[in-house]
Each structure stands twice: as structure tokens, then as C-alpha cells.
N, C-alpha and C. Protein backbone atom coordinates (compact mmCIF):
# COMPACT_ATOMS: atom_id res chain seq x y z
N UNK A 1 56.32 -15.16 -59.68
CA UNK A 1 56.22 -13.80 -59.30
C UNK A 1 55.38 -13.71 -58.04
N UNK A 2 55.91 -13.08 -56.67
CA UNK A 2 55.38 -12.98 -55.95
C UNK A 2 54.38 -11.95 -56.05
N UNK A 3 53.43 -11.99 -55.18
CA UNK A 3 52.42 -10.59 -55.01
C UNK A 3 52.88 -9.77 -53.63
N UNK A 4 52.66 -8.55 -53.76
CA UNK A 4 53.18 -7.88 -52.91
C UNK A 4 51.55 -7.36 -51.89
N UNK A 5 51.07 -7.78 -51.16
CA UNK A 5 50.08 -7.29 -50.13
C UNK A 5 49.94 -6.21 -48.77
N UNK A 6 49.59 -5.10 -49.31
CA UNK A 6 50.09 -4.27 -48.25
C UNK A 6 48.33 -3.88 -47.11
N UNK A 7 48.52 -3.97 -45.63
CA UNK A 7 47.80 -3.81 -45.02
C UNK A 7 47.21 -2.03 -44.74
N UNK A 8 45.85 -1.89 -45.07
CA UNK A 8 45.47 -0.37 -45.16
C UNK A 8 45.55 0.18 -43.29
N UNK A 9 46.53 -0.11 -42.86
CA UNK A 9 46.42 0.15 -41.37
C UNK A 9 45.19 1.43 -40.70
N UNK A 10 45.69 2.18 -41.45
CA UNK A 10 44.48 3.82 -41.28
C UNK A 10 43.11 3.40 -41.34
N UNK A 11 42.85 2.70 -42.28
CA UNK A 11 41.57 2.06 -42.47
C UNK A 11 41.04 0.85 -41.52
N UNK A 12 41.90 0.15 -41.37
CA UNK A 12 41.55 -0.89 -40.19
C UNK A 12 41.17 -0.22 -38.88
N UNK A 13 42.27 0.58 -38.91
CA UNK A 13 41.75 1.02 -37.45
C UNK A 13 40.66 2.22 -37.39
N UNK A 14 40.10 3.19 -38.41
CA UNK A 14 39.29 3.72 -38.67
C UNK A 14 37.82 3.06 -37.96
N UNK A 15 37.77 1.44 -38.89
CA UNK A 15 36.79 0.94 -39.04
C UNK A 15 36.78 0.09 -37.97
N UNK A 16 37.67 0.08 -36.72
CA UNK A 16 37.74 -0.49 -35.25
C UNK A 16 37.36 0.42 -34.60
N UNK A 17 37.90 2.07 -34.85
CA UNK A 17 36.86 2.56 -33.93
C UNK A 17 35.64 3.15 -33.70
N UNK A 18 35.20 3.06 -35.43
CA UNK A 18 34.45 3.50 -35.37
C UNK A 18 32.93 2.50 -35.01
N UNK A 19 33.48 1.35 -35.65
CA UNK A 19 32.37 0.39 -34.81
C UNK A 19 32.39 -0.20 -33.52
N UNK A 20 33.41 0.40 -32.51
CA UNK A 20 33.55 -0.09 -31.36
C UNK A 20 32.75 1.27 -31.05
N UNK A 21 32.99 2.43 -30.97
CA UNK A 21 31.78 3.76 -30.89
C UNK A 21 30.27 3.09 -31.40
N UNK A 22 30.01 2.31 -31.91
CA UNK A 22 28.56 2.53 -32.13
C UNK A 22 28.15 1.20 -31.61
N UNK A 23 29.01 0.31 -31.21
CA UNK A 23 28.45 -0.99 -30.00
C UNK A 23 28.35 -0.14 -28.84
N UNK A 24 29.22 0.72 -28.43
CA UNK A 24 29.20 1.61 -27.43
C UNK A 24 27.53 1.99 -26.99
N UNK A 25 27.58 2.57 -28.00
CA UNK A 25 26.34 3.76 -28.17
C UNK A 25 25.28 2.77 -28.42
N UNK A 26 25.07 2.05 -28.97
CA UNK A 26 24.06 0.94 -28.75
C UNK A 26 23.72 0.49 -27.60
N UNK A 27 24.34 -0.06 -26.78
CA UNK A 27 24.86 -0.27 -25.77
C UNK A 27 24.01 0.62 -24.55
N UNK A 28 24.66 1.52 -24.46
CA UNK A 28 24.28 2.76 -23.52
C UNK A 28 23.23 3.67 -23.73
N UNK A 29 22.77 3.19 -25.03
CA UNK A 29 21.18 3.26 -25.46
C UNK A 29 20.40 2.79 -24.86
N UNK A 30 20.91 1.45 -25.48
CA UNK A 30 19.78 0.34 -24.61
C UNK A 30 19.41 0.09 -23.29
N UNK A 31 20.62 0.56 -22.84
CA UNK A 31 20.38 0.45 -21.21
C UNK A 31 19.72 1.63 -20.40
N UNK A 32 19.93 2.55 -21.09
CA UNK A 32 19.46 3.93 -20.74
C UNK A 32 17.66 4.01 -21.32
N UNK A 33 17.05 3.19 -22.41
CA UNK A 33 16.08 2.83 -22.75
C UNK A 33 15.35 1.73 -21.44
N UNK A 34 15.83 1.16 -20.85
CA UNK A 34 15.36 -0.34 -20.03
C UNK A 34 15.42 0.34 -18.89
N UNK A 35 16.18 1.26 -18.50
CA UNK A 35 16.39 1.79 -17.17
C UNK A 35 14.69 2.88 -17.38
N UNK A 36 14.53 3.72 -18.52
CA UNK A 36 13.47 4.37 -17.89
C UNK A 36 11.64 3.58 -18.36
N UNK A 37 11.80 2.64 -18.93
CA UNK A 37 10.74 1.76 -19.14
C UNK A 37 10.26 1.12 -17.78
N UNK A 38 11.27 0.68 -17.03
CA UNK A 38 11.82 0.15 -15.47
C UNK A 38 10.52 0.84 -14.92
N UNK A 39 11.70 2.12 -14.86
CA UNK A 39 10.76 3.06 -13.99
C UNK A 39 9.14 3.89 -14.19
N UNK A 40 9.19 3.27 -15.61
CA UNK A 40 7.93 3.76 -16.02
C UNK A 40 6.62 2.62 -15.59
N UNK A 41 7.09 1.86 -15.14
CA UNK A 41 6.73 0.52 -14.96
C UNK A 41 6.19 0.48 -13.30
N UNK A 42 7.13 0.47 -12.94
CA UNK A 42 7.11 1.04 -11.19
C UNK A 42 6.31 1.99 -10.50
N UNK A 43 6.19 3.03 -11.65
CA UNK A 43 5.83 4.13 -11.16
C UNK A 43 3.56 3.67 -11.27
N UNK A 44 3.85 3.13 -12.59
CA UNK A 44 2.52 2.63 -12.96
C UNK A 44 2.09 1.96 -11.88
N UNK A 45 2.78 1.09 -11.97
CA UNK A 45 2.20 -0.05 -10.65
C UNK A 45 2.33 0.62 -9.42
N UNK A 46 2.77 1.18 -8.61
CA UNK A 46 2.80 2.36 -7.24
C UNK A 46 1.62 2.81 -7.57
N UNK A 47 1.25 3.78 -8.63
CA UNK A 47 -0.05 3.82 -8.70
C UNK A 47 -1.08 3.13 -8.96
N UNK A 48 -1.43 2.42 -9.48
CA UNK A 48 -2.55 1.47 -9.35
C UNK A 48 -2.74 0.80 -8.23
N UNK A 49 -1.36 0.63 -7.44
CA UNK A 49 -1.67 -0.60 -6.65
C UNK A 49 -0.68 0.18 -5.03
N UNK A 50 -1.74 1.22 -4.28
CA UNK A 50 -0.65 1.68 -3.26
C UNK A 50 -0.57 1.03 -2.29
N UNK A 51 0.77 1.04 -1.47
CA UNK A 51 0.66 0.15 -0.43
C UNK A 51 -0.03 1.31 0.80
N UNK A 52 -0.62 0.16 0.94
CA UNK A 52 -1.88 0.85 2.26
C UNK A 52 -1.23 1.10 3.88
N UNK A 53 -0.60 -0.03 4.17
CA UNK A 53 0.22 -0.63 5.38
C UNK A 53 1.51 0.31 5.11
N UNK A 54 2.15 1.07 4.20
CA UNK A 54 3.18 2.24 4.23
C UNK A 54 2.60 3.40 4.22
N UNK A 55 1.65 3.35 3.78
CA UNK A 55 1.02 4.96 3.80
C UNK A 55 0.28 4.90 5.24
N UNK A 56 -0.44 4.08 6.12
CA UNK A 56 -0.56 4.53 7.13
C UNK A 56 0.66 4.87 8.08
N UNK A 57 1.41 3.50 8.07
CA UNK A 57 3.04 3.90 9.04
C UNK A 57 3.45 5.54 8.56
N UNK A 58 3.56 5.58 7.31
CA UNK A 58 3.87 7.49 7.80
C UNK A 58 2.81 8.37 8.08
N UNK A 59 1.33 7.81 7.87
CA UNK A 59 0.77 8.63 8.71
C UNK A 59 0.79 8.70 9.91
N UNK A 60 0.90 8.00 10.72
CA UNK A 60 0.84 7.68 11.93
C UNK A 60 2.76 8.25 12.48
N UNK A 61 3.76 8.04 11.60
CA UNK A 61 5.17 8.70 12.31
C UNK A 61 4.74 10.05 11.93
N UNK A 62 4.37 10.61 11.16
CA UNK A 62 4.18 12.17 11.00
C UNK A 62 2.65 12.69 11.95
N UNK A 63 2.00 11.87 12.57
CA UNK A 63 1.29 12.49 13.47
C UNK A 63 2.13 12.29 14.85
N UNK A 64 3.07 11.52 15.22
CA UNK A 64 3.85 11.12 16.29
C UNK A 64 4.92 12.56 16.58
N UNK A 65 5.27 12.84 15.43
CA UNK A 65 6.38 13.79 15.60
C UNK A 65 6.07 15.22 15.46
N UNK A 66 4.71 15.36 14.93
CA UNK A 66 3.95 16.84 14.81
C UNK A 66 3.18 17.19 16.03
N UNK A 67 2.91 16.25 17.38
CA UNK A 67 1.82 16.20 18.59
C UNK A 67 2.32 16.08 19.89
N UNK A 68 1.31 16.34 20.54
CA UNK A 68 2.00 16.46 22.15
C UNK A 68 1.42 14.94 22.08
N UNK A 69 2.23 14.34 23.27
CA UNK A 69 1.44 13.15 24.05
C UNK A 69 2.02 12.39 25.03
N UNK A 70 1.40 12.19 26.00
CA UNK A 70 2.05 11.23 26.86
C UNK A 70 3.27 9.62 26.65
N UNK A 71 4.48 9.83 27.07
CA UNK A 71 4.97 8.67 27.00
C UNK A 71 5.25 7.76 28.06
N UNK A 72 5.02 8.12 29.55
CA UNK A 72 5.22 7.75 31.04
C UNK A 72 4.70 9.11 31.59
N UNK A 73 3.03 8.84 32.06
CA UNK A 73 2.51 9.55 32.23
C UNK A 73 3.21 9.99 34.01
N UNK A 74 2.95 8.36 34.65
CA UNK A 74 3.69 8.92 36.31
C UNK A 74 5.12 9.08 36.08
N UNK A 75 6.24 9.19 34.87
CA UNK A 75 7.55 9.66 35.15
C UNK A 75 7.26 11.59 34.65
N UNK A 76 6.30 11.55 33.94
CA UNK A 76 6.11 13.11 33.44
C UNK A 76 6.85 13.57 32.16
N UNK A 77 6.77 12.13 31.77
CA UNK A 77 7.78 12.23 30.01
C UNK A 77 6.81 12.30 28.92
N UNK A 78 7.02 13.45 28.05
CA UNK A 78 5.82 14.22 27.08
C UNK A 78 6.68 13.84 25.57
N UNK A 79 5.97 13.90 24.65
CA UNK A 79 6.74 14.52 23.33
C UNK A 79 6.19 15.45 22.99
N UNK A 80 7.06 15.85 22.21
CA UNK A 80 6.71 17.33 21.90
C UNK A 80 7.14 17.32 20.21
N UNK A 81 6.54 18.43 19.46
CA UNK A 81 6.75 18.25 18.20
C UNK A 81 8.15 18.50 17.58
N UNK A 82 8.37 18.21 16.61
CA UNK A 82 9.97 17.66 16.22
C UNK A 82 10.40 19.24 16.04
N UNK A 83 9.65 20.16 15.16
CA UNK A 83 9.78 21.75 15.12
C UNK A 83 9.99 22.80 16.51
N UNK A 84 9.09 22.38 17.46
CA UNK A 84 9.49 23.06 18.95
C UNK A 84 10.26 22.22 19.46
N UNK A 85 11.27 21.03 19.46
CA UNK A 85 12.18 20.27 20.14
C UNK A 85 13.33 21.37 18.97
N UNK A 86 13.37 21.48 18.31
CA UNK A 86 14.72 21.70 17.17
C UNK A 86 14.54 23.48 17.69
N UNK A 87 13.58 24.20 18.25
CA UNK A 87 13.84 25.58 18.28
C UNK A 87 14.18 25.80 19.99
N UNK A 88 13.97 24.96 20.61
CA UNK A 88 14.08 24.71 21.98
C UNK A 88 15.63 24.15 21.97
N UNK A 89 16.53 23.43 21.36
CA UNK A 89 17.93 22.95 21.10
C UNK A 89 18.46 24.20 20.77
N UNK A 90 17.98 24.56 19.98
CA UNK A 90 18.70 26.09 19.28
C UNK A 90 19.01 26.99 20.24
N UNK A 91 17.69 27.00 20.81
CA UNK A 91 17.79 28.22 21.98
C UNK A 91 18.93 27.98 23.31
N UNK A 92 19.04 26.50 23.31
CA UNK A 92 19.60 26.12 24.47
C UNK A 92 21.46 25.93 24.18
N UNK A 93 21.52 26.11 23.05
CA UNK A 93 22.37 25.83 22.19
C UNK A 93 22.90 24.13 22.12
N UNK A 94 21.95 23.37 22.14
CA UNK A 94 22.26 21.83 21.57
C UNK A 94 22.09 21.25 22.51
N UNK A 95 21.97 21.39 24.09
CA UNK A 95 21.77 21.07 25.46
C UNK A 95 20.38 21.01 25.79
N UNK A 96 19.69 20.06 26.07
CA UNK A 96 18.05 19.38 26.09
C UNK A 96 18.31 20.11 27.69
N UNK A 97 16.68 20.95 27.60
CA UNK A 97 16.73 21.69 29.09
C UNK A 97 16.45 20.64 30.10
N UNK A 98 16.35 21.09 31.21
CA UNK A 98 16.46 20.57 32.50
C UNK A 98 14.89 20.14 32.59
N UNK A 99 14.93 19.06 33.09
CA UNK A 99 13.15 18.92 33.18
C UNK A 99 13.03 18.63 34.92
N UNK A 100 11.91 19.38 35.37
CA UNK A 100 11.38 19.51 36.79
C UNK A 100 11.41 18.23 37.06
N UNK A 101 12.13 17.93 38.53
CA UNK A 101 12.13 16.87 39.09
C UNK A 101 13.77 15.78 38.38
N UNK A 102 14.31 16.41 37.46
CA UNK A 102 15.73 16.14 36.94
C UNK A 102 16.58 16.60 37.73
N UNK A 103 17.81 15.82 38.00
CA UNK A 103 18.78 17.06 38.95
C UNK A 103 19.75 16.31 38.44
């Protein structure tokens, strides 16, 4: 007498997706866990330990671009701050004015 064996298909695949959903979710847990430990990490160490040699370089580009100062004193080339260069463009409509002794 043979046996007759029938496969619960509904159930197999029930129990495929439902544990392929929770490797998923494990998964994208974990990584989403490591990603902000990362940064919790980073952020710690930035603070404890600042870099000195980046925080002057932007002090020093944000005093460059906020100040008047000589760049070729005998050609008569100035800078000027990045806020009166951008309202001076505006005014001119995008055309850098004429500077004395330019032709």
C-alpha cells in the first residue's frame, strides 16, 4: 500500500515569507542601529578632540570674504566683502563694474 503525501503549498510559502520579512527587518535594523552608533561615535570624538588647523582655515576664509584688503596694492586690486560684491552684481545686473584705469 502506497502512502499518499501531499505538499501544504499555502503553508510553505506562508512560512517563506514570512521569515524572509523578518531577515529583512533584522537586517535593516541592524544596519540602521550601526549607522547611528557610527555617528554617535563621530560626533563624540569631533567633540572631544577638535581639529584646530580646520577651525582656523575657516576662520581665516570667513574673515577673507567678510573684509576689505589689499590684493596688488600698485595694480589697485581690493576685495571687497562677498555681501557688497553679490549687491553690486545685482545692481549691475551680473556685469562686474568698470574699475578706474580699466578700459
Amino acid at each position: 500500500m502506497a502512502i499518499k503525501q501531499e505538499v501544504n503549498v499555502p503553508l510553505i510559502v506562508t512560512i517563506g515569507v514570512v521569515g524572509f520579512t523578518l531577515v529583512l527587518v533584522l537586517v535593516l535594523g541592524t544596519q540602521a542601529w550601526y549607522e547611528s552608533e557610527a555617528e554617535a561615535q563621530f560626533n563624540f570624538e569631533a567633540d572631544q578632540y577638535p581639529n584646530t588647523g580646520l577651525i582656523s582655515l575657516k576662520t581665516d576664509q570667513l574673515t577673507n570674504i567678510n573684509s576689505y584688503r589689499w590684493v596688488d596694492r600698485k595694480a589697485g586690486i581690493v576685495t571687497i566683502p562677498i555681501d557688497d560684491a553679490i549687491k553690486i552684481m545685482v545692481q549691475t545686473g551680473g556685469h562686474p563694474p568698470a574699475v578706474g584705469g580699466a578700459q
